[in-house]
Protein backbone atom coordinates (compact mmCIF):
# COMPACT_ATOMS: atom_id res chain seq x y z
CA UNK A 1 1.36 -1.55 -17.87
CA UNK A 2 2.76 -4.04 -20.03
CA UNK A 3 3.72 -1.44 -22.88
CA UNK A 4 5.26 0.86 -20.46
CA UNK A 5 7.67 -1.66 -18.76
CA UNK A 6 8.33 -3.39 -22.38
CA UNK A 7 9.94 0.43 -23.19
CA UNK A 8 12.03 0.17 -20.42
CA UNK A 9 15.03 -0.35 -22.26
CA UNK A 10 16.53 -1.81 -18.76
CA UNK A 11 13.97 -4.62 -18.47
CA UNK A 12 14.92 -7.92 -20.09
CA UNK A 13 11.38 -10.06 -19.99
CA UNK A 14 8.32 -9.44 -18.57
CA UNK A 15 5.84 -11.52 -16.86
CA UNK A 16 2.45 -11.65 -16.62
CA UNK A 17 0.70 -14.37 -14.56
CA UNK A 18 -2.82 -14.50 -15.62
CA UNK A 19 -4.56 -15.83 -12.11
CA UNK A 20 -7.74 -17.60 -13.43
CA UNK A 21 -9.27 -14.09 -14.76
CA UNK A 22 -12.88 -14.61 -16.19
CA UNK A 23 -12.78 -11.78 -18.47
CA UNK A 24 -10.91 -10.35 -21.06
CA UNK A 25 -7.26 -10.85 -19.56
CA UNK A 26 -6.49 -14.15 -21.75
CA UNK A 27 -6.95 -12.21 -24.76
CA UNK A 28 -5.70 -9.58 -24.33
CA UNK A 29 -2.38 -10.80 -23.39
CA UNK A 30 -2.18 -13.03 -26.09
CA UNK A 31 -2.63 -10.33 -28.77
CA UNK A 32 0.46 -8.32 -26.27
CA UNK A 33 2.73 -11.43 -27.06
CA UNK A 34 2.48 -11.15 -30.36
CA UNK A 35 3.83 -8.05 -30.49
CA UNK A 36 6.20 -7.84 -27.84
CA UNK A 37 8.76 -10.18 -27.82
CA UNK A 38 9.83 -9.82 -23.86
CA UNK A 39 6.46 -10.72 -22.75
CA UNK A 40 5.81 -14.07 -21.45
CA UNK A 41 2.24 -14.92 -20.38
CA UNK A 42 1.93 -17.43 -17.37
CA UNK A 43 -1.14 -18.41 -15.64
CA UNK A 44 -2.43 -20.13 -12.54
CA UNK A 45 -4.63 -23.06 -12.56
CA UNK A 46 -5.13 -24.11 -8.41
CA UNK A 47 -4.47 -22.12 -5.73
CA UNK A 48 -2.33 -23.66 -2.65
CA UNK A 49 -3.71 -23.78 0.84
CA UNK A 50 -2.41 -21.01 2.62
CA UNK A 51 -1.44 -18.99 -0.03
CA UNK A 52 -3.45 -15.59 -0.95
CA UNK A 53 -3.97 -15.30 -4.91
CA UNK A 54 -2.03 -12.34 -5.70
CA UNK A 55 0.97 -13.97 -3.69
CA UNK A 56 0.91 -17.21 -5.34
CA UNK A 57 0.58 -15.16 -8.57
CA UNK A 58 3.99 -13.21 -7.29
CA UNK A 59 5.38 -16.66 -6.71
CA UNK A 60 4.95 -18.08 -10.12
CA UNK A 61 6.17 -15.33 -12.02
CA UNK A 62 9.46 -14.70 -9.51
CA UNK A 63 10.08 -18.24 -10.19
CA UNK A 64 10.02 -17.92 -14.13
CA UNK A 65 12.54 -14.59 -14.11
CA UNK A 66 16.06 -14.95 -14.77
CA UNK A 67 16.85 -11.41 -14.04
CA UNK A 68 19.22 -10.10 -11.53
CA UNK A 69 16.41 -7.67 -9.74
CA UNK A 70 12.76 -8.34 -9.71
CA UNK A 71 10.57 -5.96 -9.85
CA UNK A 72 6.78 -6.20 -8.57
CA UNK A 73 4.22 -4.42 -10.00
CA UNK A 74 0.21 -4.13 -10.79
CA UNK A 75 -1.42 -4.09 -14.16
CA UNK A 76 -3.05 -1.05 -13.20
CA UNK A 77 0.32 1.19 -13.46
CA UNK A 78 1.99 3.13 -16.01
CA UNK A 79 5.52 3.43 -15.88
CA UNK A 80 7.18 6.25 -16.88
CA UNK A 81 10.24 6.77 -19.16
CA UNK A 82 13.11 6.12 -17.53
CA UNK A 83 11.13 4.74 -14.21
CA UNK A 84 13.59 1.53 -13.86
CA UNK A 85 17.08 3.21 -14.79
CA UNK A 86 15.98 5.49 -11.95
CA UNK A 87 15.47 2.85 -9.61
CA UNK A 88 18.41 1.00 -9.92
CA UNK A 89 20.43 4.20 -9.76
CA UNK A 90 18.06 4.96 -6.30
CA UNK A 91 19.37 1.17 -4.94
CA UNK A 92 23.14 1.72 -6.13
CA UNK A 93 23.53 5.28 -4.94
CA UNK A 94 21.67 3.66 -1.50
CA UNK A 95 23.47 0.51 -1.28
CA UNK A 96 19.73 -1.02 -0.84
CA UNK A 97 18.14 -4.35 -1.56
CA UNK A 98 14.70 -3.41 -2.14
CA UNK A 99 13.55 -0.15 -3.45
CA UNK A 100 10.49 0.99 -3.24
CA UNK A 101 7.79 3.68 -4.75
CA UNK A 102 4.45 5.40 -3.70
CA UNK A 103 2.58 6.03 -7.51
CA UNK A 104 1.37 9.22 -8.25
CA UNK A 105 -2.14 8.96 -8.15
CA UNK A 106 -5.04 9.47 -10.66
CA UNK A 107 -8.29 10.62 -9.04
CA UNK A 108 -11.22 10.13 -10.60
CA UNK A 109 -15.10 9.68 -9.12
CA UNK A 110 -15.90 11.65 -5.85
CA UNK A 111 -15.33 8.85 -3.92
CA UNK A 112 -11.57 8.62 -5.12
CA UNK A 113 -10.62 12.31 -4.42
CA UNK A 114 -12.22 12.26 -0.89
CA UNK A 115 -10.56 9.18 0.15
CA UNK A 116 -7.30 8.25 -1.30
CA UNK A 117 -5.50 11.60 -0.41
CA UNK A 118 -6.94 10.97 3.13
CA UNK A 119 -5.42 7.68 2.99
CA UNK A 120 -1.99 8.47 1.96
CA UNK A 121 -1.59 11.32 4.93
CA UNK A 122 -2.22 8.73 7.40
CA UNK A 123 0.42 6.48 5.50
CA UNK A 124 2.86 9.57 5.04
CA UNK A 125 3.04 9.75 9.18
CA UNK A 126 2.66 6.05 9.85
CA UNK A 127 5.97 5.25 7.21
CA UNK A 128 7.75 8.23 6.76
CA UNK A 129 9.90 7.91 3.71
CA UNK A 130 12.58 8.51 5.81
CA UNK A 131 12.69 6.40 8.62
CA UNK A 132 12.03 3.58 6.41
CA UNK A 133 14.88 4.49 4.18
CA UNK A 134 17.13 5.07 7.60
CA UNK A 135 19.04 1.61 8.05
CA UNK A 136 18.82 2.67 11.86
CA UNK A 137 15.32 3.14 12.34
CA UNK A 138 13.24 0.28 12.64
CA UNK A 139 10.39 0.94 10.27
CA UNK A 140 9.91 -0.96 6.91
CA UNK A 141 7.48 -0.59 3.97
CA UNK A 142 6.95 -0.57 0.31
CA UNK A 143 4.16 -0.24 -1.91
CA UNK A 144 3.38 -3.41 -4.16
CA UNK A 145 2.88 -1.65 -7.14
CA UNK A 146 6.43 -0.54 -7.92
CA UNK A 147 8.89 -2.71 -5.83
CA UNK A 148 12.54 -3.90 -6.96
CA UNK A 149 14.20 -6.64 -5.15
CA UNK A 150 17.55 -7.90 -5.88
CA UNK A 151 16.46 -11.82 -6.52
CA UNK A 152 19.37 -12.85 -4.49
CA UNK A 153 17.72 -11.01 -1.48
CA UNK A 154 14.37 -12.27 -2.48
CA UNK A 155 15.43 -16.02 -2.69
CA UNK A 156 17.24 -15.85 0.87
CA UNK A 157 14.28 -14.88 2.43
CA UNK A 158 12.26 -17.69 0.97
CA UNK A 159 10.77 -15.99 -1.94
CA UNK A 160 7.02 -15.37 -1.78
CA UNK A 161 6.39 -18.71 0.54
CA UNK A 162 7.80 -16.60 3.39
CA UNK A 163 4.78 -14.20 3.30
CA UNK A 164 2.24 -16.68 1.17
CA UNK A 165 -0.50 -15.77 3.58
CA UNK A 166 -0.11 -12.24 4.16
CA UNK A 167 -2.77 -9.49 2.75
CA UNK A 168 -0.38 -6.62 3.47
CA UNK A 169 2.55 -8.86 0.99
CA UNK A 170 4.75 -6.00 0.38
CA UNK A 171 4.72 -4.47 3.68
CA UNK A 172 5.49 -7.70 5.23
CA UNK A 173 8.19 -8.53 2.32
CA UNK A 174 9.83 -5.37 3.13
CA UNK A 175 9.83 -5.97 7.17
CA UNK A 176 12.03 -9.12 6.36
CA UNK A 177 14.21 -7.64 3.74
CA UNK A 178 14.84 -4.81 6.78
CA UNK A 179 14.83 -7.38 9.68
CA UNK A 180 17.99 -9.39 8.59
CA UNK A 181 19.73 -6.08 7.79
CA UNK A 182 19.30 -5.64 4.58
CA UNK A 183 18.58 -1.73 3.15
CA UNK A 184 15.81 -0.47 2.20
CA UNK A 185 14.53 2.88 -0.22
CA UNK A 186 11.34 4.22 -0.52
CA UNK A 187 10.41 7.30 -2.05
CA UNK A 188 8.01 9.49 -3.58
CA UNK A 189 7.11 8.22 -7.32
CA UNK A 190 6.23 11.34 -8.77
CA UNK A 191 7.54 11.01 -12.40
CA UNK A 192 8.29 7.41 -12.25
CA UNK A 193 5.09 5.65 -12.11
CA UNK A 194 1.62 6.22 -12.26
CA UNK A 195 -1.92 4.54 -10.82
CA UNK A 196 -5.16 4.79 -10.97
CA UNK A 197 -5.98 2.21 -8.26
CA UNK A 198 -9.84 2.10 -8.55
CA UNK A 199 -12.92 2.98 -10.62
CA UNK A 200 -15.81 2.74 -8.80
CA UNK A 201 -16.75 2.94 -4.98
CA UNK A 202 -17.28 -1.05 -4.81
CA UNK A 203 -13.74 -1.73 -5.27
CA UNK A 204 -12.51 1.18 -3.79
CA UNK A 205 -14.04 -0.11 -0.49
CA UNK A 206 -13.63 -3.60 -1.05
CA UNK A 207 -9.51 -2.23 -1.42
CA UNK A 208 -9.48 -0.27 1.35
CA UNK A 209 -11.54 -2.26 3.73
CA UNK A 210 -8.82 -4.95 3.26
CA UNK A 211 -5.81 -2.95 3.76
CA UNK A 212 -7.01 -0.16 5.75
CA UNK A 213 -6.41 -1.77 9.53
CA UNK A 214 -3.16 -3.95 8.90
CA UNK A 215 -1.79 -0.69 7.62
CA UNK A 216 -2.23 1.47 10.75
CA UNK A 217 -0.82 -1.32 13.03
CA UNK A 218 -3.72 -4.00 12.77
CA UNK A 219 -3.96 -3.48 17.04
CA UNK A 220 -6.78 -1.57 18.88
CA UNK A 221 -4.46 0.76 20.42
CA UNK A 222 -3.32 1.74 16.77
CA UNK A 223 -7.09 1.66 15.28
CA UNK A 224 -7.88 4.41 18.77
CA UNK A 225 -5.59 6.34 17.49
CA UNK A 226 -6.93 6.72 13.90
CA UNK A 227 -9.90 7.62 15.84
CA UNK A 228 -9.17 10.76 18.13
CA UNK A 229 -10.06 13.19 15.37
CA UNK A 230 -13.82 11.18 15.24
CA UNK A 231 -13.98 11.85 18.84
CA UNK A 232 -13.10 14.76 18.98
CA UNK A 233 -15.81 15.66 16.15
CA UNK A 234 -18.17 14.30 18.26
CA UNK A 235 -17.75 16.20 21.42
CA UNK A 236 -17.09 19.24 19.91
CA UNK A 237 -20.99 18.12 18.24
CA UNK A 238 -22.75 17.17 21.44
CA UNK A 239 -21.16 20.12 23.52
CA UNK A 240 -22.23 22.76 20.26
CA UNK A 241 -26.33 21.65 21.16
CA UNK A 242 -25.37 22.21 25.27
CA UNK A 243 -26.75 25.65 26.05
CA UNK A 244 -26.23 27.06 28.14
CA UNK A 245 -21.95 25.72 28.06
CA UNK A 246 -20.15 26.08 31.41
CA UNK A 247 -17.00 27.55 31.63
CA UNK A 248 -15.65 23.85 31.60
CA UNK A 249 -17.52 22.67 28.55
CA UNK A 250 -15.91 26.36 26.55
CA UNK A 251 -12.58 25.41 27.15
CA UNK A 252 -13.24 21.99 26.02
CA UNK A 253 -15.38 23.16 22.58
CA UNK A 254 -12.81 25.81 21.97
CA UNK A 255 -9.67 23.64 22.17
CA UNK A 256 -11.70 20.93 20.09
CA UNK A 257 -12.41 23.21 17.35
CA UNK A 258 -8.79 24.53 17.22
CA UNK A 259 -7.38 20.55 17.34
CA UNK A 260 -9.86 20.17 14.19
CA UNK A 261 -8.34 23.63 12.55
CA UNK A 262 -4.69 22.14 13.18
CA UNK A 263 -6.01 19.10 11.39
CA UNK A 264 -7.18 20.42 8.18
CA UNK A 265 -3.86 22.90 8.17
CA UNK A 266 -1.93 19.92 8.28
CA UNK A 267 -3.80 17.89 5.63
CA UNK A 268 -3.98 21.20 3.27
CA UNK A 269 0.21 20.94 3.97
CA UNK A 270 0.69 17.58 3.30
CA UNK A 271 -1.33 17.99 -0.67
CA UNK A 272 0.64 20.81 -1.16
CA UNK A 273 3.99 18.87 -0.18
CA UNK A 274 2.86 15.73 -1.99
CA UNK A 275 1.68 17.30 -5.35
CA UNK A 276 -2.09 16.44 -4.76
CA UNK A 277 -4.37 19.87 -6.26
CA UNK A 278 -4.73 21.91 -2.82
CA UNK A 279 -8.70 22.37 -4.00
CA UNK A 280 -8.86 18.31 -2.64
CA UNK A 281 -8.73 20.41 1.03
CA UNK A 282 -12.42 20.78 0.27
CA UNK A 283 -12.94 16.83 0.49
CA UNK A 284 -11.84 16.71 4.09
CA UNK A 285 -14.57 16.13 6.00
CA UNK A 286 -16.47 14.01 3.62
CA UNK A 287 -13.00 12.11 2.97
CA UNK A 288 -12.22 11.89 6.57
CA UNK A 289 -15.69 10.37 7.25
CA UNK A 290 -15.55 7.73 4.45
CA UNK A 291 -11.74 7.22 6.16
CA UNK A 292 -13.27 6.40 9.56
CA UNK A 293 -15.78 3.99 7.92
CA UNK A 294 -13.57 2.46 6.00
CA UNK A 295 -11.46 1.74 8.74
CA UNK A 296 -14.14 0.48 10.85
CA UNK A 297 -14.82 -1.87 8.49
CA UNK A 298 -11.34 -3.15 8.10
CA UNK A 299 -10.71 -3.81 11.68
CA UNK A 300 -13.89 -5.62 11.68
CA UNK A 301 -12.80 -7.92 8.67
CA UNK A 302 -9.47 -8.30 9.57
CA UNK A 303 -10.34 -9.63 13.10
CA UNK A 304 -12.98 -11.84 12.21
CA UNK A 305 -11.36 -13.53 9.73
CA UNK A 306 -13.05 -12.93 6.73
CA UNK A 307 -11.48 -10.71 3.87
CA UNK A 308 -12.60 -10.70 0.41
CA UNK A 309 -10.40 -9.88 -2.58
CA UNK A 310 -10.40 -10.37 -6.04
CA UNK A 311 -13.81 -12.67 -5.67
CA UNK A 312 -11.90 -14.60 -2.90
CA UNK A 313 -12.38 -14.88 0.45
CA UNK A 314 -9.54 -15.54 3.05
CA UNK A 315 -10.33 -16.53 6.33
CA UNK A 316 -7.04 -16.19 8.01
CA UNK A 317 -6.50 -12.42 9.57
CA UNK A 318 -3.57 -10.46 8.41
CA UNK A 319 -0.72 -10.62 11.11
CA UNK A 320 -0.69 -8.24 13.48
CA UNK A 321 2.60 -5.82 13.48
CA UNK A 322 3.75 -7.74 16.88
CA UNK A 323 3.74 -10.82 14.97
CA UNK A 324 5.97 -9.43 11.79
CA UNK A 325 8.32 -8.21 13.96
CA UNK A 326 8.29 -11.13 16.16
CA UNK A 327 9.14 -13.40 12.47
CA UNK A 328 11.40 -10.77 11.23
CA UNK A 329 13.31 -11.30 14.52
CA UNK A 330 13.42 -15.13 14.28
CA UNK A 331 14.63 -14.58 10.32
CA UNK A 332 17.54 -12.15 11.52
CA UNK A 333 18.30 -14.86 14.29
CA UNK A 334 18.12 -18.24 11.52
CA UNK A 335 20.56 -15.96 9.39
């Protein structure tokens, strides 16, 4: 990551904030220093009450830049020549405040090619690139691992301190930048930056199961939803073992099985239309089942309270979407 933003010949400095890592990390960045000059290594001793780690990690290194934009990202992406010059041409040519991509994605293990893909067609209906890029349209997102903010923006809004407690940080950072009027752009990143979020199923699921039920709405009504195509599975299940089926129960099977045909047309569409191999068609069932788990799971941390991340555990529940826009509304009414 580091290499590929140092190249960037529109990047000035870049920070690293080193949050209390008990491997490698200290090392490593030291020997980076030394050979690139706009690198500055930062670190984090406490962490605040209230405050997730990654946030107050966000906060520490916003607070060190100078630069007119900031831009967010993971060490766990690769950013492609040219990546920022196309940004900043995306947020002049948009007139927008915060720009925003989805990384192409590397797919590893099993577990990552049944999954992830599944994952991103649910996000690719729930925040359609372009509503969220449609000042009129209420919906707001980014993705944390490539997003630009002008700083101005960013320090109006509070900085990180105005989301220090929120699991789903960029998503909620980009509901305020929208909520006081503000513009936002978020696109496809094929060609500008590149992930490969996980390597083995533990994180993968410890990932997921943390972001999985803020992202489809964090509300039951929302997490039924994710679940019609399980029930539908289901029934169509029970009423295949019914013989012999009433007339009743063969309408019902037949426009089950259909509703599940439509379902895998539409996710073979959306990997063809979003550059994912079309052979990853052959994960959906598997990938759809580990989706519902997953999901599950979330809902369950997320409304008890307990969420663990990074080897920390946070207590406090991510917000549910009726309480982002309720604070985006009292931000649009302070300003």
């Amino acid at each position: 990551m580091v290499d590929s933003l140092a190249a960037q010949a529109e990047i000035g400095e870049v920070i690293v904030v080193n949050d209390q890592s008990a491997d490698h990390t200290g090392q490593v960045l030291t020997e980076l220093a030394a050979r690139i000059p706009k690198l500055r290594v930062l670190a984090t001793d406490t962490l605040p009450s209230g405050w997730t780690g990654k946030n107050y990690a966000l906060s520490v290194g916003a607070q060190a830049a100078t630069g007119k934009w900031l831009l967010f990202t993971d060490a766990d992406t690769l950013h492609l020549p040219g990546a920022t010059a196309r940004a900043l041409s995306d947020a002049r040519e948009t007139a927008a405040a915060l720009v925003s991509y989805s990384p192409e994605q590397e797919l590893g293990t099993f577990w990552e090619r049944a999954l992830i893909p599944r994952v991103f067609w649910m996000l690719s209906q729930r925040y359609s690139f372009a509503n969220v890029s449609d000042a009129a349209m209420p919906d707001a997102a980014a993705n944390g691992q490539f997003l630009l903010l002008r700083h101005s923006v960013y320090t109006a809004l509070g900085g990180q301190r105005a989301v220090a407690g929120e699991i789903l940080e960029d998503v909620a950072l980009a509901r305020r930048v929208k909520g006081t009027g503000q513009r936002l752009f978020f696109n496809d990143g094929h060609g500008i930056v590149r992930t490969r979020m996980y390597h083995s199923f533990a994180a993968l699921w410890e990932g997921w199961t943390k972001n999985l039920y803020p992202l489809v709405g964090g509300s039951k009504s929302a997490l039924f939803g994710e679940l019609v195509d399980l029930i539908v599975l289901i029934a169509v299940i029970l009423l295949a073992t019914v013989h012999p089926l009433r007339e009743a129960d063969r309408v019902v099977l037949g426009a089950g099985i259909l509703f599940l045909a439509g379902r895998v047309l539409g996710y073979g569409t959306f990997l063809r239309r979003n550059l994912f191999p079309l052979s990853l068609i052959q994960y959906y069932v598997p990938g759809t089942c580990l989706y519902w788990a997953a999901l599950l799971a979330s809902w369950w941390k997320n409304t008890r309270g307990t969420v663990t991340w990074k080897g920390r555990v946070y207590r406090r529940p991510a917000s549910s979407r009726g309480e982002q826009e309720a604070n985006a509304e009292s931000l649009r009414n302070a300003t």
